[in-house]
Protein backbone atom coordinates (compact mmCIF):
# COMPACT_ATOMS: atom_id res chain seq x y z
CA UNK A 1 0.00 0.00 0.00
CA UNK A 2 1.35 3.45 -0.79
CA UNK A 3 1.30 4.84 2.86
CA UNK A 4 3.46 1.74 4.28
CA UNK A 5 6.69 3.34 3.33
CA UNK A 6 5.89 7.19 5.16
CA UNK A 7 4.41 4.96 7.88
CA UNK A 8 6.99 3.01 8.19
CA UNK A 9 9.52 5.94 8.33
CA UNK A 10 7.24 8.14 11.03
CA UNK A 11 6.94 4.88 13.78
CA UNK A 12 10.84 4.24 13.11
CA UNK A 13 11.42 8.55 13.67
CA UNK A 14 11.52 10.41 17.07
CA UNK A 15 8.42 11.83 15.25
CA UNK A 16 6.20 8.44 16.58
CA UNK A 17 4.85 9.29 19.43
CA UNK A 18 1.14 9.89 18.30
CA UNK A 19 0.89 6.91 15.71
CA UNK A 20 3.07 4.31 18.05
CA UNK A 21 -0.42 4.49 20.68
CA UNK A 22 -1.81 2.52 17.96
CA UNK A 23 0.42 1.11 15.22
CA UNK A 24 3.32 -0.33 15.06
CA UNK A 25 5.89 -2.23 12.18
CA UNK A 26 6.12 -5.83 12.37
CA UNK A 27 9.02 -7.55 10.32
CA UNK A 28 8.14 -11.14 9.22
CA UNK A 29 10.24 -13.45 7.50
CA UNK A 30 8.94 -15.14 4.41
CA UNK A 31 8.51 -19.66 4.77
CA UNK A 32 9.46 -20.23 1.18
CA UNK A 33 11.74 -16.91 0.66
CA UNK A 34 13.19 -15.98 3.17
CA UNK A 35 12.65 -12.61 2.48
CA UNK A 36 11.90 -9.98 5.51
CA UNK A 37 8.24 -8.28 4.98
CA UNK A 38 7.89 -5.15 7.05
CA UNK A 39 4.39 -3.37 7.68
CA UNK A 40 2.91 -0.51 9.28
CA UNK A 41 0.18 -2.30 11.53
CA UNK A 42 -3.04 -1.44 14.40
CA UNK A 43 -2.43 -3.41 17.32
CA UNK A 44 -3.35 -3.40 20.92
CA UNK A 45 -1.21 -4.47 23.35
CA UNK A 46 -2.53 -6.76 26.67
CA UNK A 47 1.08 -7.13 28.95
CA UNK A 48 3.51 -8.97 26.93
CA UNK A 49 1.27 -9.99 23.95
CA UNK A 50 0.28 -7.96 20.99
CA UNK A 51 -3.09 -7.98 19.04
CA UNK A 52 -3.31 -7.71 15.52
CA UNK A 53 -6.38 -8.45 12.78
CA UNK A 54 -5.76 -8.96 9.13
CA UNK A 55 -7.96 -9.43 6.38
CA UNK A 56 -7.95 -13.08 5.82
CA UNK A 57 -6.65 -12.38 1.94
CA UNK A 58 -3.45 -10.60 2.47
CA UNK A 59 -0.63 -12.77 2.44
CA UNK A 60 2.10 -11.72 4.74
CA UNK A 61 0.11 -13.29 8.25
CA UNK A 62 0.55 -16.89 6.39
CA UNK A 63 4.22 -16.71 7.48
CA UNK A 64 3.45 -16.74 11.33
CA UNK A 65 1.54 -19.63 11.28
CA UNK A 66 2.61 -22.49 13.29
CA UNK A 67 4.75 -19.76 15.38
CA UNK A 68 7.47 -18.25 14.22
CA UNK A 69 9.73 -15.29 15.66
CA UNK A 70 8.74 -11.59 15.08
CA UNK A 71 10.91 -8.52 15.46
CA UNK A 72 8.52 -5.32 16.14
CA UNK A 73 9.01 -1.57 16.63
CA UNK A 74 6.84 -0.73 19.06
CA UNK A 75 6.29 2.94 20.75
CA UNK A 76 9.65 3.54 19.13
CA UNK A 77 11.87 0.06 20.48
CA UNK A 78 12.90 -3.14 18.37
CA UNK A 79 11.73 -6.14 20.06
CA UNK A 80 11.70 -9.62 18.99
CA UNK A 81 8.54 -11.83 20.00
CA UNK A 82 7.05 -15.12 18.63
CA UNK A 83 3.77 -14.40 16.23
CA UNK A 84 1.21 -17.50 15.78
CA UNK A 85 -2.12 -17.16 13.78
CA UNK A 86 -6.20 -17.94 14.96
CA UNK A 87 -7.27 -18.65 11.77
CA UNK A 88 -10.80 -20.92 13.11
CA UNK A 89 -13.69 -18.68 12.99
CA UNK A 90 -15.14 -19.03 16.29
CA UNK A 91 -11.12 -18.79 17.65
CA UNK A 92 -11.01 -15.65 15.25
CA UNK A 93 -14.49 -14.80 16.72
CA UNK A 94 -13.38 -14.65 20.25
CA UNK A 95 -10.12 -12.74 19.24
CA UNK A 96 -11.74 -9.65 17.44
CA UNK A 97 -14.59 -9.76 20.50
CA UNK A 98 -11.62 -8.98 23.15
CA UNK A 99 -10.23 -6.91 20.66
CA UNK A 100 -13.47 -4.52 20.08
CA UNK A 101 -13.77 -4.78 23.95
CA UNK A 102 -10.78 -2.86 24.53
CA UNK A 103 -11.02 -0.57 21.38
CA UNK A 104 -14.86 0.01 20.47
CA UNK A 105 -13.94 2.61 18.56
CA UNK A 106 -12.49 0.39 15.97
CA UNK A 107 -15.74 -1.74 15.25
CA UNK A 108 -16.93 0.66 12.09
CA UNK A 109 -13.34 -0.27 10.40
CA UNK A 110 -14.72 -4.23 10.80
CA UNK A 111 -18.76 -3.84 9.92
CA UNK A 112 -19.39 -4.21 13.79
CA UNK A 113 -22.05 -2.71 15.64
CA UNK A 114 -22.27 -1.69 18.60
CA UNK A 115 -25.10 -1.95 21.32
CA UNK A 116 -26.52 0.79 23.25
CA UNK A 117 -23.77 0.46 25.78
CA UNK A 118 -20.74 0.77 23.44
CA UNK A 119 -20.57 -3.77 23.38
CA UNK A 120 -19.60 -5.44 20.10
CA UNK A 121 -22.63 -7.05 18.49
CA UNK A 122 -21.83 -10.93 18.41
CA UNK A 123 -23.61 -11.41 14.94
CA UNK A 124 -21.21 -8.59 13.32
CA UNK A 125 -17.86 -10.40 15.37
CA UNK A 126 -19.46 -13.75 14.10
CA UNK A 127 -19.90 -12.09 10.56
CA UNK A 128 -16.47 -10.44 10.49
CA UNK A 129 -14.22 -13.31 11.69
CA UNK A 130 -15.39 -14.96 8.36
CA UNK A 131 -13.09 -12.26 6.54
CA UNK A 132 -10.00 -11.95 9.16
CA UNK A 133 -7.64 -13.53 11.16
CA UNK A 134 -6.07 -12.84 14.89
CA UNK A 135 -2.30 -12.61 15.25
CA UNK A 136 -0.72 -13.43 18.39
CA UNK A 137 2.89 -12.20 19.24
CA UNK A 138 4.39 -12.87 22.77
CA UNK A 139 6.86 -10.55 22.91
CA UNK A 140 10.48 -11.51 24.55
């Protein structure tokens, strides 16, 4: 996409500070390739583990699955971390409904509604984890 190479310039800049609260690049290394993929991505962050969602037909999450190690730049650091994939609807169902629960504001960007106070609709998580996938990465 045409914004991940300013993207990726701002989060790696002293300049991060307001996009690092919610994005940050992850660096994946291709299976077949062994080429290094990095992205500008929305995550949320519970402890040690990072959230992210993908759209279950972009490519570059298929390289985490089974585990494999990470490096991220997050709120400005390098880090290295393990990333694993919840590919299973109702797995990817329960994902995105933690997800939404901690960012609400995010539901619009995933067809979500949201009930009269601010919860995730089930049908739209239900709906939505048809089209994406939950990555895991446990951070070092």
């Amino acid at each position: 996409m045409w914004y991940n190479t300013p993207m990726s310039w701002l989060l790696r800049s002293p300049l991060h500070g307001t996009m690092s609260k919610s994005m940050l690049l992850i660096t994946v290394t291709g299976r077949k390739s062994g080429k290094r993929y990095t992205l500008p991505v929305n995550y949320i962050q519970d402890g040690q583990t990072v959230w992210i969602t993908s759209q279950r037909d972009r490519t570059w999450w298929r390289n985490l699955q089974g585990g494999a190690p990470v490096e991220v730049v997050l709120r400005g650091r390098q880090l290295n971390g393990k990333g694993a994939v919840l590919t299973d609807p109702p797995a990817v169902a329960r994902g995105l409904a933690d997800y939404l629960a901690k960012v609400p504001q995010y539901a619009k960007y995933y067809n979500v509604g949201l009930d009269a106070a601010g919860v995730p609709l089930e049908e739209d998580i239900a709906q939505a984890a048809q089209q994406r996938v939950v990555i895991r990465i446990d951070l070092a």
